[in-house]
Protein backbone atom coordinates (compact mmCIF):
# COMPACT_ATOMS: atom_id res chain seq x y z
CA UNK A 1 -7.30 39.00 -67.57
CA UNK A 2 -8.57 35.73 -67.02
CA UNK A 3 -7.78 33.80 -63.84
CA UNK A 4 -7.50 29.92 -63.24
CA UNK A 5 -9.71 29.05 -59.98
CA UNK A 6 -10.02 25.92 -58.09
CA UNK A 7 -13.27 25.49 -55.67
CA UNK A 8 -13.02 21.96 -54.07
CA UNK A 9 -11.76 20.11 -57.18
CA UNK A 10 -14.25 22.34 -59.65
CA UNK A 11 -11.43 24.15 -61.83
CA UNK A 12 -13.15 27.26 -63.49
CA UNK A 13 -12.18 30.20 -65.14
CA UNK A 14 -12.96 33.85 -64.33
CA UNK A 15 -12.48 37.09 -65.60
CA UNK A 16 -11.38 40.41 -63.59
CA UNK A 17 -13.43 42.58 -65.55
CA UNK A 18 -16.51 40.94 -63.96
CA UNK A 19 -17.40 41.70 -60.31
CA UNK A 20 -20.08 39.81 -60.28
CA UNK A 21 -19.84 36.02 -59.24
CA UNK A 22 -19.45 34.02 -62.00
CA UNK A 23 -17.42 30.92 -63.59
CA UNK A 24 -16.45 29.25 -67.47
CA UNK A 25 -16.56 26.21 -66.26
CA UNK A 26 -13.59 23.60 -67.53
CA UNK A 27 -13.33 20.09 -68.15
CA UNK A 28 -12.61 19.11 -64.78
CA UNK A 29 -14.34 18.70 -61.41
CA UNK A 30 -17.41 16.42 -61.84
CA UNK A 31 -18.01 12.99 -61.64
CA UNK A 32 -18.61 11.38 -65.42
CA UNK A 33 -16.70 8.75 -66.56
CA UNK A 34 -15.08 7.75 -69.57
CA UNK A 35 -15.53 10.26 -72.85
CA UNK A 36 -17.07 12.62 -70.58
CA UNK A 37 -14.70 12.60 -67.62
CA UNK A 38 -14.82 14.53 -65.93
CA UNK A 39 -17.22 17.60 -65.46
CA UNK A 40 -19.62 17.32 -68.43
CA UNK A 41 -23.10 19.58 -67.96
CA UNK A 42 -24.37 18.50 -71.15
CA UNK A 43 -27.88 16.36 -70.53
CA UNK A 44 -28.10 15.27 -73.99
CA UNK A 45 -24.46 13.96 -74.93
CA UNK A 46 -25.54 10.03 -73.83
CA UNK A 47 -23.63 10.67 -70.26
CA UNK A 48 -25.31 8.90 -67.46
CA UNK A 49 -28.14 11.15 -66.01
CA UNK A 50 -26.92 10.84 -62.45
CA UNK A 51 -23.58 11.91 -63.10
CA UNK A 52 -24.37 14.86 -64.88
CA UNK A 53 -26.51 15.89 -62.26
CA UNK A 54 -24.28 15.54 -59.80
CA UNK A 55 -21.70 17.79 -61.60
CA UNK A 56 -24.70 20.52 -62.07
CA UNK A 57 -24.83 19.89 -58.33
CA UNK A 58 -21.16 20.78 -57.52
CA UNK A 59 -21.32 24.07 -59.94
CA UNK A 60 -24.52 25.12 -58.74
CA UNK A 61 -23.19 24.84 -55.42
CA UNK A 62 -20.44 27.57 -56.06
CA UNK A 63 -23.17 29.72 -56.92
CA UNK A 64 -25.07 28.99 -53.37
CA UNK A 65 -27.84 27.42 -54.69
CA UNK A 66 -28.99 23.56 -55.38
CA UNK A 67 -29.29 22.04 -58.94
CA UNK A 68 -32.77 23.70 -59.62
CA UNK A 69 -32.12 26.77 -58.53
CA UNK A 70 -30.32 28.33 -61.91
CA UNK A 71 -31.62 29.31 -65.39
CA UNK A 72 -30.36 28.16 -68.08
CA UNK A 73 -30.00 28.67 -72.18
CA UNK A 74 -31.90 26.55 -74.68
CA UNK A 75 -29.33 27.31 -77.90
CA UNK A 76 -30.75 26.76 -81.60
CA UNK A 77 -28.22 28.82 -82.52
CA UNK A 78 -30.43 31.77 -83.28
CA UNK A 79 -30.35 35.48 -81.81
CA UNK A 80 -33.77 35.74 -79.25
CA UNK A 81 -33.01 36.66 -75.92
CA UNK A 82 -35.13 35.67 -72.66
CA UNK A 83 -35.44 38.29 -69.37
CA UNK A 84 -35.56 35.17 -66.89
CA UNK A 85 -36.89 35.63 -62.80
CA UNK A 86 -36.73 33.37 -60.44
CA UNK A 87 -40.41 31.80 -62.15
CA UNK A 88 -37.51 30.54 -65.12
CA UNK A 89 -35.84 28.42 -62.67
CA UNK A 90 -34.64 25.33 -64.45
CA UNK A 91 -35.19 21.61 -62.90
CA UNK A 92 -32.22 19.89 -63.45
CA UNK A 93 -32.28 17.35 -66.68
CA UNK A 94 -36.01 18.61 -67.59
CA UNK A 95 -37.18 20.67 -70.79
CA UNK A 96 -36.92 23.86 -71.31
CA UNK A 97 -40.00 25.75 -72.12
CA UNK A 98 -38.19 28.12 -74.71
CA UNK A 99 -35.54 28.83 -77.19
CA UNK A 100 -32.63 31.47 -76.01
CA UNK A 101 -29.65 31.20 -76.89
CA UNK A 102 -29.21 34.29 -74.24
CA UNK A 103 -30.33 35.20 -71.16
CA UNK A 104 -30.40 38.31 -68.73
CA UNK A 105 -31.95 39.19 -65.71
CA UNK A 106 -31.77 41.98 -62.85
CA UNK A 107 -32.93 39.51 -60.25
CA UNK A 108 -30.40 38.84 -57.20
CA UNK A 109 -29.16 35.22 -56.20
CA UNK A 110 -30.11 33.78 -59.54
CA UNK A 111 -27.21 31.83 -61.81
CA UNK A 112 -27.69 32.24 -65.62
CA UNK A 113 -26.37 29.41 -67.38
CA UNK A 114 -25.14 29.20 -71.22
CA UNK A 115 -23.43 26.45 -72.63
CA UNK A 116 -20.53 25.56 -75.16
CA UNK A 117 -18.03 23.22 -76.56
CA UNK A 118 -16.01 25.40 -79.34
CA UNK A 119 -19.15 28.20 -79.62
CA UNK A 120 -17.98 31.55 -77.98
CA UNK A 121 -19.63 31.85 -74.36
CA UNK A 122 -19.99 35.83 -73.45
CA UNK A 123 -21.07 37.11 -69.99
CA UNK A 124 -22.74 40.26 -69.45
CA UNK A 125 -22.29 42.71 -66.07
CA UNK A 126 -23.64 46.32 -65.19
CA UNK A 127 -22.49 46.92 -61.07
CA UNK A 128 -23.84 49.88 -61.23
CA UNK A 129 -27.44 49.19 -62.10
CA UNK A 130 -27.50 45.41 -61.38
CA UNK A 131 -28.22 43.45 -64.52
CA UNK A 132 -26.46 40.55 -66.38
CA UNK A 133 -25.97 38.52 -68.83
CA UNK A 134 -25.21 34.67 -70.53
CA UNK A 135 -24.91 34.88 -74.13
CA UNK A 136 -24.21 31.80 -76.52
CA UNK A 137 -22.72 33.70 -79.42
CA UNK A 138 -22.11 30.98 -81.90
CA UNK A 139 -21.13 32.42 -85.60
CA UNK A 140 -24.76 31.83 -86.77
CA UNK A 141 -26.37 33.57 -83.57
CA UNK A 142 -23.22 36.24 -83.52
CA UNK A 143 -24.16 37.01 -87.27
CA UNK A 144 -27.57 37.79 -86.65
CA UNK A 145 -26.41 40.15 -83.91
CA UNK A 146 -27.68 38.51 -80.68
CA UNK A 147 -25.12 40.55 -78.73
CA UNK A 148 -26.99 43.80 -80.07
CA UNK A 149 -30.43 42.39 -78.75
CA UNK A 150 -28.51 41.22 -75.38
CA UNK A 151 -27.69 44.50 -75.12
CA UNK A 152 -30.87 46.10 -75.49
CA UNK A 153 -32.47 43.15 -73.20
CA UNK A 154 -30.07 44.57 -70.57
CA UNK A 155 -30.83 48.24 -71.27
CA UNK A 156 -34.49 47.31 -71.33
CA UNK A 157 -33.49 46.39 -66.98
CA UNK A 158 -31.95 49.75 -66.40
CA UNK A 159 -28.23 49.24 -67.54
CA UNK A 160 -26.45 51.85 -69.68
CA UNK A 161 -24.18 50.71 -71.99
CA UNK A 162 -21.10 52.52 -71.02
CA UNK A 163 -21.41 50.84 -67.30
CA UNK A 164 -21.27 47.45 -69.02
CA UNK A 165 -18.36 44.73 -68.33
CA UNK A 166 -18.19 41.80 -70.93
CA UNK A 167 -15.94 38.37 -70.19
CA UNK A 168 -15.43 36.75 -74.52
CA UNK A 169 -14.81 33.38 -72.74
CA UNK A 170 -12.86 29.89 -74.20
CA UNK A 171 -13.78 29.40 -77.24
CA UNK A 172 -12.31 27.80 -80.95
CA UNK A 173 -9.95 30.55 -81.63
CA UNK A 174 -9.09 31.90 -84.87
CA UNK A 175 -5.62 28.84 -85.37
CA UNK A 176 -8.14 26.40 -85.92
CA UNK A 177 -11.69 27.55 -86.86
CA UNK A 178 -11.13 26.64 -90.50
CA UNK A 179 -14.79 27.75 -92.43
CA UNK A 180 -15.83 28.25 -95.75
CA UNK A 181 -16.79 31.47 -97.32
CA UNK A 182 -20.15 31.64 -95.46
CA UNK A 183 -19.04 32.40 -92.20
CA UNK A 184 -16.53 35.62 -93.11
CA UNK A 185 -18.93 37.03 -95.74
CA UNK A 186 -21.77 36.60 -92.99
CA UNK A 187 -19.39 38.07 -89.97
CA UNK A 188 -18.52 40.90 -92.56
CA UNK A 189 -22.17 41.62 -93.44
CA UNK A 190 -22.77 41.80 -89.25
CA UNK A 191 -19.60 43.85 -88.27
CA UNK A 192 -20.50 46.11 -91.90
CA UNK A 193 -16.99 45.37 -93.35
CA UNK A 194 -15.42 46.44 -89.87
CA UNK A 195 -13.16 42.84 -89.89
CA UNK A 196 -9.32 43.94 -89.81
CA UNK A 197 -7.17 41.43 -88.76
CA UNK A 198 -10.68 39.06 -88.07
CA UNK A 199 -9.45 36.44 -90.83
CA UNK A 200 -6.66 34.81 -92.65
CA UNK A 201 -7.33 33.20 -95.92
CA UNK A 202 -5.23 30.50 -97.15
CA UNK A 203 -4.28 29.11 -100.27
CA UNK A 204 -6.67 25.93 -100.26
CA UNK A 205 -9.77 28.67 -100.41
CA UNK A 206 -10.39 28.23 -96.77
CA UNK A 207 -10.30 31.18 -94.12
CA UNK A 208 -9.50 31.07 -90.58
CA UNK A 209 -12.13 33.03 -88.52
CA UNK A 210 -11.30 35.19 -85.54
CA UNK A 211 -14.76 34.34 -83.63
CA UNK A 212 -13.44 35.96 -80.28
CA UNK A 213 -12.43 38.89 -81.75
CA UNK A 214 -15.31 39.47 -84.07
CA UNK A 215 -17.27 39.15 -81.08
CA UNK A 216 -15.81 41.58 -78.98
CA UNK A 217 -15.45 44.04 -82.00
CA UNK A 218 -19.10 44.17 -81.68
CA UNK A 219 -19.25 44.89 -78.30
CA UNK A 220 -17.09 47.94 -79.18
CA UNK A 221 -19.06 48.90 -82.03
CA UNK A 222 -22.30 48.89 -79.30
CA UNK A 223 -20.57 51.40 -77.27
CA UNK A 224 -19.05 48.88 -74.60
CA UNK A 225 -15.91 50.71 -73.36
CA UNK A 226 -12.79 48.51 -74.58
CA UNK A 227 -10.97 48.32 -71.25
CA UNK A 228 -14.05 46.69 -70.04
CA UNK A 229 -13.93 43.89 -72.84
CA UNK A 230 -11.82 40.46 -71.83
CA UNK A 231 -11.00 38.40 -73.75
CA UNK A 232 -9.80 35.12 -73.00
CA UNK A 233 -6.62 33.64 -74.77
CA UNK A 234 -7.43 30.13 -74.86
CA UNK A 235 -8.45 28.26 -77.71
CA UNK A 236 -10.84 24.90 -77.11
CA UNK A 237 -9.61 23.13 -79.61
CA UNK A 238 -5.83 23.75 -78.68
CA UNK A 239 -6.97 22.93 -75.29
CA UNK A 240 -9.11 20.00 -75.28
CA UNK A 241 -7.82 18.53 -72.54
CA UNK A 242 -8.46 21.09 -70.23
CA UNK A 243 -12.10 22.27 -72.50
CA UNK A 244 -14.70 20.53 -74.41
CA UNK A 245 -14.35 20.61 -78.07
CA UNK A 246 -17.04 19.63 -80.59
CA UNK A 247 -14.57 19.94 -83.84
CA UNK A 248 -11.33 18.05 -82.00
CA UNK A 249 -13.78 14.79 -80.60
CA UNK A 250 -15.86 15.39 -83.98
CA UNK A 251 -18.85 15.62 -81.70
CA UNK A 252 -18.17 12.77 -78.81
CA UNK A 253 -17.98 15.05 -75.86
CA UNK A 254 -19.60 16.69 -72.89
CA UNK A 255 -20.43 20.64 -72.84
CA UNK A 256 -19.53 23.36 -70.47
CA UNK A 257 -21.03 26.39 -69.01
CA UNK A 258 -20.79 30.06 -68.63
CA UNK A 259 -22.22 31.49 -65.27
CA UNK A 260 -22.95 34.56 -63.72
CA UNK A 261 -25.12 35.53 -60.90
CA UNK A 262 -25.48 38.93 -59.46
């Protein structure tokens, strides 16, 4: 189930099949005006630089650490994963020396950081043999399976699959991601035909895509117990007042995060 919390003005989201710390952040809390009022954490939108680091500041700061102390995604919307130490650590508004649209790590006290605005955010957690996980699982990434090599990054630390906890975040939910045929005929290629219930076709030729769901039917298919699969109920587009939606402000908008720290 996921839970609304509220940490000093920063409203975030959490899940309680995740023990570890961790946060999907929302659209409110920060400091940026106008389009991107209020908590935007995207530094490449056009928001003013100081605001935006100010609102990495505040979420940072639930975490226990300043606004270079976290590593963070750099999404192309592709499937490689990163193992990230403390050596990853991002400074705040610089580049990123890689592409990841997922990252894992076994090292204490250090927040991983993915980012979306309709994409499906999914956070990883083994308690019993400390690893997680921040994976951007947009359709194109998702298709090409970057949950199965998140997995095996995670193995590759010492996790076992059936001691893994996954939080499907807020993302476009299956009422309004309208797609051509290339997304279900690539989702059913990735899932091998596995897609009940995944997508609704309608009469104009389009289909509505179940993006959530596909993504947590992989998890099952990996071997992640079901009861420790959340998935939250909340569409971004529906709620684009509360999240940040790249379809419903047709790409005039801020971005927010998925965190988790162990």
């Amino acid at each position: 189930m996921f839970i609304e919390e509220n940490h000093n003005g920063l409203i975030y989201m959490r899940s309680d099949v995740i023990g570890a710390k961790h946060a999907f952040t929302t659209r409110f809390g920060g400091v940026s005006g106008g389009e991107f009022a209020t908590l935007n954490l995207g530094s490449n939108r056009g928001d003013e630089p100081d605001a935006v680091r100010e609102n990495y500041r505040r979420v940072c700061a639930l975490f226990g650490v300043d606004e270079n102390g976290a590593c963070v995604t750099n999404q192309v919307h592709k499937n490689e994963i990163r193992t990230v130490t403390a050596a990853d650590r991002h400074i705040c508004l610089g580049p990123t020396p890689y592409e990841a649209d997922g990252i894992v790590t076994a090292e204490r006290g250090l927040p991983l950081f993915c980012f979306t605005a309709d994409c499906v955010p999914v956070l990883l957690w083994d308690k019993k043999n400390r690893a997680v996980g921040a994976v951007h699982c947009g359709w194109r990434s998702a298709a090409t399976d970057i949950l199965g090599n998140a997995v095996k990054a995670m193995c590759a630390l010492g996790a076992q699959i059936p001691d893994l906890h996954a939080a499907v975040g807020p993302a476009i939910g299956q009422c309004c991601f309208e797609t051509d045929d290339d997304v279900p005929d690539a989702v059913d290629a990735w899932l091998c035909g596995d897609t009940a219930g995944l997508f609704r076709r309608r009469e104009d030729g389009k289909t509505m895509v179940d993006l959530k769901g596909a993504n947590a039917r992989r998890l099952t298919q990996l071997g992640v117990p079901e009861k420790q699969i959340d998935v939250s109920p909340e569409c971004t587009f529906c709620s684009h007042d509360k999240y940040w939606s790249h379809r419903y402000t047709k790409g005039r908008r801020g971005t927010q995060a998925s965190v988790i720290m162990l």
